[in-house]
Structures are given as C-alpha cells and as structure tokens.
Protein backbone atom coordinates (compact mmCIF):
# COMPACT_ATOMS: atom_id res chain seq x y z
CA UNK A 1 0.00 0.00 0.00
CA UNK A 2 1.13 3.71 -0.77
CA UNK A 3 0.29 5.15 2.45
CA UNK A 4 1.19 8.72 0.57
CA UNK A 5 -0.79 8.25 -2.30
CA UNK A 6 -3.87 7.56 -0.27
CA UNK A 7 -3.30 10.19 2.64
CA UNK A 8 -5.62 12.40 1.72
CA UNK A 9 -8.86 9.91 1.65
CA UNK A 10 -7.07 8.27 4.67
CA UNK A 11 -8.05 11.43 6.65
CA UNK A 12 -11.58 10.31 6.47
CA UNK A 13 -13.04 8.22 9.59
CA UNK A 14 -14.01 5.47 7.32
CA UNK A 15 -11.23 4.81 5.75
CA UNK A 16 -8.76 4.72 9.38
CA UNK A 17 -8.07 1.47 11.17
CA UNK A 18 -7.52 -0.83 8.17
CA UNK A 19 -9.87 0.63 5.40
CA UNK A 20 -7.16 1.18 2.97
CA UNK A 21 -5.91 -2.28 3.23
CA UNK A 22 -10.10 -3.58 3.24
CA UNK A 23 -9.97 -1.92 -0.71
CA UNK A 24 -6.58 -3.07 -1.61
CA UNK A 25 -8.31 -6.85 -0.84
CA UNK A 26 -11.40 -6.36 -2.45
CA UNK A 27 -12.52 -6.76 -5.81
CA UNK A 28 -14.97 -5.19 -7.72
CA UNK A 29 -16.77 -6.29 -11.51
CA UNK A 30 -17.70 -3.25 -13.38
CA UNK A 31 -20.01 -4.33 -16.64
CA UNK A 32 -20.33 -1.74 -19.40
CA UNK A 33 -16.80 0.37 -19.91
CA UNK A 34 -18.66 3.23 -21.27
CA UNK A 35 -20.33 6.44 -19.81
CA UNK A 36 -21.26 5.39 -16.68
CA UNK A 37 -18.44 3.25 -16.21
CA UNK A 38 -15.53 5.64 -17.20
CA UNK A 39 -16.22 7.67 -13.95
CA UNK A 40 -16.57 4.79 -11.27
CA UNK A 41 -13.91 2.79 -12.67
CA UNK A 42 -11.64 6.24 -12.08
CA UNK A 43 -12.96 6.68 -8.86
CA UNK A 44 -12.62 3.28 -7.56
CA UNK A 45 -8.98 3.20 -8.96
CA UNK A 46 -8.08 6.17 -7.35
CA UNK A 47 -9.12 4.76 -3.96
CA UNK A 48 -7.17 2.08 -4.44
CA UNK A 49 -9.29 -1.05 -4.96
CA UNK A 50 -7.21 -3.54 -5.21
CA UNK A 51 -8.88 -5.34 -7.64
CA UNK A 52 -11.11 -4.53 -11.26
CA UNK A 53 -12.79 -6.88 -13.29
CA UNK A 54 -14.45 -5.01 -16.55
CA UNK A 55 -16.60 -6.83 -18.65
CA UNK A 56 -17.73 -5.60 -22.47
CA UNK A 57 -17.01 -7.05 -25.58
CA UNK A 58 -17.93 -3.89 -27.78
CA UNK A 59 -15.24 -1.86 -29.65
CA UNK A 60 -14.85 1.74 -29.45
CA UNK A 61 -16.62 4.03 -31.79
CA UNK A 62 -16.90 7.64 -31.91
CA UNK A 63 -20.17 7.57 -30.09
CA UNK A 64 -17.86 6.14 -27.41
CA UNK A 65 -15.74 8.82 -27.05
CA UNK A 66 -17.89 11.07 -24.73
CA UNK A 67 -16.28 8.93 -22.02
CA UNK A 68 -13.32 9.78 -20.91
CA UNK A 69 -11.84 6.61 -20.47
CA UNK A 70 -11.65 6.08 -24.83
CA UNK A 71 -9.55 8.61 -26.36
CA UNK A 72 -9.68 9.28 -30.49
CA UNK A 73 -6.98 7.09 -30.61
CA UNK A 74 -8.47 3.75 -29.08
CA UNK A 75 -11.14 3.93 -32.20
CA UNK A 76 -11.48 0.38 -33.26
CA UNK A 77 -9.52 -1.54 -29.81
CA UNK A 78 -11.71 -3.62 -27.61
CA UNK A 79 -13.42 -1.28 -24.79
CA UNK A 80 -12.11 -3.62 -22.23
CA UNK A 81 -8.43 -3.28 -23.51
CA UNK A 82 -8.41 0.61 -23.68
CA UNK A 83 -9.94 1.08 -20.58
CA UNK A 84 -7.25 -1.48 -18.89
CA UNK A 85 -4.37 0.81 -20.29
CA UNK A 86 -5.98 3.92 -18.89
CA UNK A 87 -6.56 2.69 -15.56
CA UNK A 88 -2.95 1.06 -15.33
CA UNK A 89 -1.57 4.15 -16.35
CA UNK A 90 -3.34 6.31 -13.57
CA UNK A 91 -2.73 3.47 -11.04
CA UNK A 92 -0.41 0.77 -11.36
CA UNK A 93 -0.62 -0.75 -7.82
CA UNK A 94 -4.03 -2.04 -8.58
CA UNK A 95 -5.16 -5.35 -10.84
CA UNK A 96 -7.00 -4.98 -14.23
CA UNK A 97 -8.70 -7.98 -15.44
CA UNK A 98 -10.30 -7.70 -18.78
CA UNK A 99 -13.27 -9.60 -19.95
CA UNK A 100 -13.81 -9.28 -23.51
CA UNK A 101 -17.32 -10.44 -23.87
CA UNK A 102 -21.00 -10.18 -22.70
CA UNK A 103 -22.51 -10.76 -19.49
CA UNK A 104 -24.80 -13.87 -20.87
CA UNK A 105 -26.77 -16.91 -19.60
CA UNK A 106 -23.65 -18.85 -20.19
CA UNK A 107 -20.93 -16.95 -18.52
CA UNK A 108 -22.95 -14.60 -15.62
CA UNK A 109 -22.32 -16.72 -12.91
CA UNK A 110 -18.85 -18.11 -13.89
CA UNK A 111 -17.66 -14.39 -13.93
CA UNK A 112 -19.93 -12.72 -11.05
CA UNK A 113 -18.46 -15.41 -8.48
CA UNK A 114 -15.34 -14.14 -8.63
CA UNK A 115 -15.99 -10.56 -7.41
CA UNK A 116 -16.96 -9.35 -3.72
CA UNK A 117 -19.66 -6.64 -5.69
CA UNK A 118 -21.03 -6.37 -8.60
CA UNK A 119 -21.27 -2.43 -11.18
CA UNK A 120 -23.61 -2.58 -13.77
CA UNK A 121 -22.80 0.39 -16.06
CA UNK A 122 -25.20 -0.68 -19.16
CA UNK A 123 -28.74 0.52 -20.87
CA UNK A 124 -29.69 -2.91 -20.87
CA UNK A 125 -32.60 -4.57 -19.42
CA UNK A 126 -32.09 -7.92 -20.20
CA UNK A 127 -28.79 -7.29 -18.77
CA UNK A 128 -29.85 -5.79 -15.82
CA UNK A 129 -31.78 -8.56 -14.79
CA UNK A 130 -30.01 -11.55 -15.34
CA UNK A 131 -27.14 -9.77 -13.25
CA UNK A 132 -29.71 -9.49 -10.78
CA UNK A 133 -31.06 -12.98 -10.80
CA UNK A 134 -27.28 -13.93 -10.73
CA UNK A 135 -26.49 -11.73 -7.94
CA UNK A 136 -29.31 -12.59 -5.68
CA UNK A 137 -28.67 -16.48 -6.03
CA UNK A 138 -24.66 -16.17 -5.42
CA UNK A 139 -25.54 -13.77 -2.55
CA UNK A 140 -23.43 -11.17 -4.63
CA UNK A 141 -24.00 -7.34 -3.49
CA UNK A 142 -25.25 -5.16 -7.03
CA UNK A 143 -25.42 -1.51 -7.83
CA UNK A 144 -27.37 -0.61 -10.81
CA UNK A 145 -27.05 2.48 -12.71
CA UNK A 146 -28.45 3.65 -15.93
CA UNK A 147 -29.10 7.51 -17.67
CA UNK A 148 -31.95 8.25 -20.51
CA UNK A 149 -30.80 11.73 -21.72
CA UNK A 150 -30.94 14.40 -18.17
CA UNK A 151 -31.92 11.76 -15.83
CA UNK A 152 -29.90 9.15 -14.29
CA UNK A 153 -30.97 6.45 -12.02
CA UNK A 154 -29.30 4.50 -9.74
CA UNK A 155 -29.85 1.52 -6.70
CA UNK A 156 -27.44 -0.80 -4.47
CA UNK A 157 -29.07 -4.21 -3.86
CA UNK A 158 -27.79 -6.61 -1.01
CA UNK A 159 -29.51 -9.94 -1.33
CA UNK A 160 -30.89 -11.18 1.61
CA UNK A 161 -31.27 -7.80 3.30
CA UNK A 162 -32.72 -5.34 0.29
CA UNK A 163 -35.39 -6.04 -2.48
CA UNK A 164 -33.70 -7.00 -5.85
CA UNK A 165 -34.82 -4.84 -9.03
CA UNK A 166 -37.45 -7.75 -9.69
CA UNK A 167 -39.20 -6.83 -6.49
CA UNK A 168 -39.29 -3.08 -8.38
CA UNK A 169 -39.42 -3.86 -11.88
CA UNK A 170 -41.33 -6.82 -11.92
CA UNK A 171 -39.70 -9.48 -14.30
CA UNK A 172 -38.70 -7.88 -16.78
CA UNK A 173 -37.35 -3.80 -16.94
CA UNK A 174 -39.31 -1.87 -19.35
CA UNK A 175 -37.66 -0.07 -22.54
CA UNK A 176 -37.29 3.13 -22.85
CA UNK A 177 -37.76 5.40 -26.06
CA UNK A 178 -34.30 6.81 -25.73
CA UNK A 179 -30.83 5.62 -24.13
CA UNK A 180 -29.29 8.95 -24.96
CA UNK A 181 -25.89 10.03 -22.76
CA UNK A 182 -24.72 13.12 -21.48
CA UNK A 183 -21.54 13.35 -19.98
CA UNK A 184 -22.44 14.99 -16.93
CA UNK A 185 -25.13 12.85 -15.81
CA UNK A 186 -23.15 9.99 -16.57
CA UNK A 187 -20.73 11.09 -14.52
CA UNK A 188 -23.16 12.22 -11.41
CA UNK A 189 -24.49 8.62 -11.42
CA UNK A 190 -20.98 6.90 -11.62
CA UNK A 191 -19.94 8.82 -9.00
CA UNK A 192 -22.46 7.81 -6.96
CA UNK A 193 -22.48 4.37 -7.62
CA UNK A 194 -18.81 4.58 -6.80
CA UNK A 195 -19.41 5.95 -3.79
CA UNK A 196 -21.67 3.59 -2.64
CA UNK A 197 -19.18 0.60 -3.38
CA UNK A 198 -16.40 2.31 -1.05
CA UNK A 199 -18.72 2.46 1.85
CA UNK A 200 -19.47 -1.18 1.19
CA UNK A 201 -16.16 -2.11 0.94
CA UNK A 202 -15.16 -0.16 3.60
CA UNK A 203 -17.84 -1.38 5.97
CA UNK A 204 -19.45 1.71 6.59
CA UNK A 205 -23.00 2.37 6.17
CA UNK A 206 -24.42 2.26 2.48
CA UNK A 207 -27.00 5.27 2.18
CA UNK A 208 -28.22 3.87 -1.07
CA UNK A 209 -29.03 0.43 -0.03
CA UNK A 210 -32.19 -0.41 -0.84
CA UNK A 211 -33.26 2.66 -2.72
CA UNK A 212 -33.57 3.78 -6.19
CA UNK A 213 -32.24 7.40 -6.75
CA UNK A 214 -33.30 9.33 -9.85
CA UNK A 215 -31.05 12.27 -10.85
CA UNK A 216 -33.20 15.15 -12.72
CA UNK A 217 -30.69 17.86 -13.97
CA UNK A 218 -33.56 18.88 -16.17
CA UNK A 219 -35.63 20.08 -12.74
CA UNK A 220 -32.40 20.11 -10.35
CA UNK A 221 -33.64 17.43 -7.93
CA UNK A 222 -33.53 13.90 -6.58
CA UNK A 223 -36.15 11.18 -6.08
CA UNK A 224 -35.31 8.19 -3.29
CA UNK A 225 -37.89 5.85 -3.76
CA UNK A 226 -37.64 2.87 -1.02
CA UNK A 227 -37.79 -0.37 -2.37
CA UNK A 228 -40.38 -2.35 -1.30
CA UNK A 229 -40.15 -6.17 -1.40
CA UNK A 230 -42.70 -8.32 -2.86
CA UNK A 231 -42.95 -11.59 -1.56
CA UNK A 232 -44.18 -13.38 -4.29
CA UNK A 233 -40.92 -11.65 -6.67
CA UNK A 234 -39.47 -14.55 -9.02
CA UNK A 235 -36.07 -13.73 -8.07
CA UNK A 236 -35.60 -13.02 -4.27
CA UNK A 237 -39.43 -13.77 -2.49
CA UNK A 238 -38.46 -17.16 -1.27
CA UNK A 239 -34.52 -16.21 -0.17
CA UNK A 240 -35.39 -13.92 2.28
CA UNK A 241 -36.93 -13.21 5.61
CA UNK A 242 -38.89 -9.88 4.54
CA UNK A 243 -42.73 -9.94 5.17
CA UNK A 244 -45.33 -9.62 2.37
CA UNK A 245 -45.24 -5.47 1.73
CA UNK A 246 -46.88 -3.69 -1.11
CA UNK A 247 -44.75 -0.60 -2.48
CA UNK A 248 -44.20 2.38 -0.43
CA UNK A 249 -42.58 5.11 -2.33
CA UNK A 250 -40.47 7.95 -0.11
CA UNK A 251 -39.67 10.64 -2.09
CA UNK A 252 -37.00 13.14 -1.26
CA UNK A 253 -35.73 16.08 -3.21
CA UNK A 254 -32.68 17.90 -3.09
C-alpha cells in the first residue's frame, strides 16, 4: 500500500483502522466500460481497490468517445483493452482484469463469483436482470445504474437484506424510447455508484441500499424511492426473511 498516495482519503473516519488495506483486498466487476463506467472505474482506482474486473465485448466508436476513459486514438480496440491501459496508467498498484465479452446466460455466474460486488454500467434490461437474478442467487452485493438523456438512475441491492430490481421492476425492466448520454449525468451517477461501493467495501453504512435514486438535472432534484419487497418476486421472495409489503414510495428532493 502507498500510504502517501492515499493520505488524503485516509483522513476520512471510514477509511482509518484498516480501510485502505479492506480496498486493496477487495474486488470489484464493473459491466459496461462506457459512460457510466468511465467515472466509477476512475474513482474506484483512485481509492485504491485492489482489484477490477471489466466486462464488455464492444469496440470503441466515436459515439464512445464522450467517455473519458476512450480517447480518439483507441477507435477500433476492444473497450475492455483501452480502458485497462488507462486505468494502469493512472494506477499501477491495482489489478486490471479484462473480460472481452457479454454478461450472458452462459458466462454470468462463472464471472460474477469471482468478485466481492457487482457495477452494472449498461442501458440494458435484459442485462440488468439476469445480473440481478445472478447476484441474488450467489448472494453477490449489485449496484445498478443507468441515464436516458438528463436523468440518471441509480440503486445498491444486497440480497438477503434489500429487495432485488425484480421486487421493483417486476420481471422484466421496461424499454425506454431513448438511451441517450450526457456526460455529466453519466458522470453524477458513476460517481455515486462509486461511492456507494467504497462504503461497502469499507464497511461503513451504504446510504443507497435499498433505494432507487433518480437524478433530474432537467428540474435540479432527486427522487429516493424505497424499495419495497414483494414476496411473491421470481427472483428473491423465497430467499429472504422480509414480510409480504406492497410498495411504499419515499420521495426526497434535493
């Protein structure tokens, strides 16, 4: 460990006593290395997790390069392999693994095992909630983020203690008419998923468990909408001990 390196976040209470060597032993599976993604994968880097698994088997294309993590010159390199170099380059003490393919049927639970928590950083609902269905039945802790032009939305689920996004959702996510990305919201909700893995990590307590935040910059504000678990939900209603509840939204703005 670089104690200098990590001085300044070492200042913070939650990170004293140990918490710096609790992220150098943990590892963390970001899926999607593209808006979303470029920020957390930064921020978790420069804390100093120790390890980062990033999963996507696109290419970069000059849609891509609104994330910072794919420069003009990474046009036509996996995502996976440019965002590897970039993160080595900012912080070489810490592991890169690259997987150059798609979080599928056949692979989710090979790859998800191998992490302590689980990032996904894609528009995709199929994805979404297979990794969720994968996450609940290894026991896996999940944080699920996803923008549609100005508004981002983002939730950490811990099986056995939260809802999963089945409970919310229902079995399947529903589409939406546009997956557009700007940079700044992107960023907003990275950086709060990020956050929300450190305090995992580090022990402390998660503000965003169990609650779905939605990011407005079109209005300025922010929704937190409890999750509310359903007993009879596919995924999670027989792996927990939660009582039969019918949704209970708590709305906060900011």
């Amino acid at each position: 460990m670089n104690s200098e390196r990590y001085s300044r976040q070492g200042m913070v209470p939650e990170f004293g006593n140990g918490g710096q060597d609790m992220l150098e032993d943990a590892s963390v599976l970001v899926i999607g290395a593209s808006s979303i993604g470029t920020t957390l994968m930064y921020n978790l880097a420069s804390a100093g997790v120790g390890t980062l698994g990033i999963a996507d088997h696109n290419i970069v294309g000059p849609s891509n390069l609104n994330a910072h993590i794919h420069f003009e010159e990474d046009l036509g390199t996996l995502k996976v392999i440019s965002a590897t170099r970039k993160l080595k380059a900012y912080n070489s003490l810490i592991n890169i693994i690259p997987h150059a393919t798609a979080i599928n049927k056949d692979n989710a639970y090979e790859i998800i095992s191998q992490y302590d928590i689980v990032i996904l950083a894609v528009n995709n609902p199929q994805t979404a909630m297979l990794v969720n269905e994968a996450c609940v039945e290894l026991g896996k802790p999940f944080v699920f983020g996803k923008t549609n032009g100005f508004i981002g939305t983002t939730a950490f689920i811990l099986p056995g203690e939260t809802p999963c996004l089945a409970c919310f959702y229902g079995e399947e996510i529903p589409p939406e008419d546009n997956y557009g990305s700007v940079s700044g919201v992107s960023s907003t909700i990275g950086s709060l998923m990020s956050s929300s893995v450190l305090q995992y990590l580090l022990g402390a307590e998660v503000a965003m468990k169990g609650k779905l935040f939605i990011y407005n910059c079109e209005d300025a504000t922010i929704e937190k909408i409890d999750l509310t678990h359903r007993h009879d939900c596919a995924i999670c209603g027989q792996k927990s001990d939660f009582e039969d509840e019918t949704f209970d939204f708590d709305e906060e703005e900011a």
